[in-house]
Protein backbone atom coordinates (compact mmCIF):
# COMPACT_ATOMS: atom_id res chain seq x y z
CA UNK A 1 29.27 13.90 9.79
CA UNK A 2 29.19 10.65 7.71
CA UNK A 3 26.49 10.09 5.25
CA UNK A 4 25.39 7.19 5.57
CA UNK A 5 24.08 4.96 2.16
CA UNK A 6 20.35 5.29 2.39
CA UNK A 7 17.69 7.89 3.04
CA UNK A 8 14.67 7.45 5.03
CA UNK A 9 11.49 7.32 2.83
CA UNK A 10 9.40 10.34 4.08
CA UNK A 11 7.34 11.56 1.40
CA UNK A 12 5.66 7.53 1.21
CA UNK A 13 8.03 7.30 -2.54
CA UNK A 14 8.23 3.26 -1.89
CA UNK A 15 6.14 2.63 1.05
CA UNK A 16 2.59 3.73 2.45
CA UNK A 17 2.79 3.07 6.10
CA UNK A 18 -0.98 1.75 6.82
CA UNK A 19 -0.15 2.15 10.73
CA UNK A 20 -1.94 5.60 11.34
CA UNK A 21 -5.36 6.08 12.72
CA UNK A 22 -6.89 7.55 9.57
CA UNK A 23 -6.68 6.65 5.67
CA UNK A 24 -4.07 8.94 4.50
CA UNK A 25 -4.10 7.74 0.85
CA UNK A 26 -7.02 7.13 -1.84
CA UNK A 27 -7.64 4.55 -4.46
CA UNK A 28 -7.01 4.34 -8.38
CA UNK A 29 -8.87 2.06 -10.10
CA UNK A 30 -7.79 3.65 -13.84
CA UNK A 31 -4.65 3.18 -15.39
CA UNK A 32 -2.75 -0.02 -16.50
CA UNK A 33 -2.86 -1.40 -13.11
CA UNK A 34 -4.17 -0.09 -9.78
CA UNK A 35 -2.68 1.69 -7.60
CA UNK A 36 -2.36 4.06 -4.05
CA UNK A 37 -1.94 7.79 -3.82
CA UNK A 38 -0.74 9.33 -0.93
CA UNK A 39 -3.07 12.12 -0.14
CA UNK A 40 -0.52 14.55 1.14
CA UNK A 41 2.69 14.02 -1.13
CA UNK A 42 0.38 13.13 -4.11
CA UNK A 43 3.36 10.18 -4.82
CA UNK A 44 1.95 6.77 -5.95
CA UNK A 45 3.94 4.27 -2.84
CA UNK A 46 5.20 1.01 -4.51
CA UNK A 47 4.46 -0.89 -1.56
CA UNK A 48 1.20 -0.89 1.32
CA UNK A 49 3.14 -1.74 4.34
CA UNK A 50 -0.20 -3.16 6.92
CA UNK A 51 2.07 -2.85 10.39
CA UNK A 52 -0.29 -4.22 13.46
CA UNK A 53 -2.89 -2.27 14.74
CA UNK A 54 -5.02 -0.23 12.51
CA UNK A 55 -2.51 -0.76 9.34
CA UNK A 56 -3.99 -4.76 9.12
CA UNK A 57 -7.57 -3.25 8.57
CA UNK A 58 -6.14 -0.54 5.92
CA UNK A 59 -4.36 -3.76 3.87
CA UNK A 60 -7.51 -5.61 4.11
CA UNK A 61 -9.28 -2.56 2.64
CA UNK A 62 -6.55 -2.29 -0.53
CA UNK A 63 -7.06 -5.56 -1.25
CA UNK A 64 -10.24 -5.34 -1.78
CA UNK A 65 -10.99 -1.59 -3.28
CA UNK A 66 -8.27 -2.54 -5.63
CA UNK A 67 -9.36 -5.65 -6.60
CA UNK A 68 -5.87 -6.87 -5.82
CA UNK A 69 -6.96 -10.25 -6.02
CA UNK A 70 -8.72 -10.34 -9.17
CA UNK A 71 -5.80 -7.54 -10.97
CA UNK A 72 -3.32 -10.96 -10.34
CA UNK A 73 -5.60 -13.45 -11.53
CA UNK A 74 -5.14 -15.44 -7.77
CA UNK A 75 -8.29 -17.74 -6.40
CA UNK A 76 -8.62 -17.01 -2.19
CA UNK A 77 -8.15 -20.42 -2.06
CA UNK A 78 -4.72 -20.84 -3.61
CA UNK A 79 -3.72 -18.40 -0.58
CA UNK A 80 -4.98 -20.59 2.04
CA UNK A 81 -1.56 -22.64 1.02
CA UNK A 82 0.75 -19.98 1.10
């Protein structure tokens, strides 16, 4: 068959899905900046990808137990404009 140029991201390398009915990752707070781990693959995702459903709750939670907010120096007010 033909191989086609990209590979699907399965072990959550560059994005944690945040669409599944349970937290599948955990918070770190240490290190130069925060960041997710994926519970199962141990890999640290580059992006949190909030899909619908249960994933909008999940962002709202990494914003917040990360301190996302606060780590890039942003006001909640500035976002109101974006």
């Amino acid at each position: 068959g033909v191989r086609y140029p990209f590979q699907l991201d399965h072990e959550c390398c560059l994005f944690q899905n945040m669409g599944e009915p349970e937290c599948g990752w955990d918070f770190e707070l240490k290190g130069p900046s925060p960041r997710l781990r994926n519970r199962f693959t141990q890999h640290q995702p580059l992006v949190a990808h909030g899909c619908g459903g249960h994933g909008r709750w999940f962002l709202s939670d990494v914003y917040r137990e990360l301190g996302l907010l606060e780590f890039l120096d942003l006001d909640p007010d500035s976002l109101s404009t974006v």
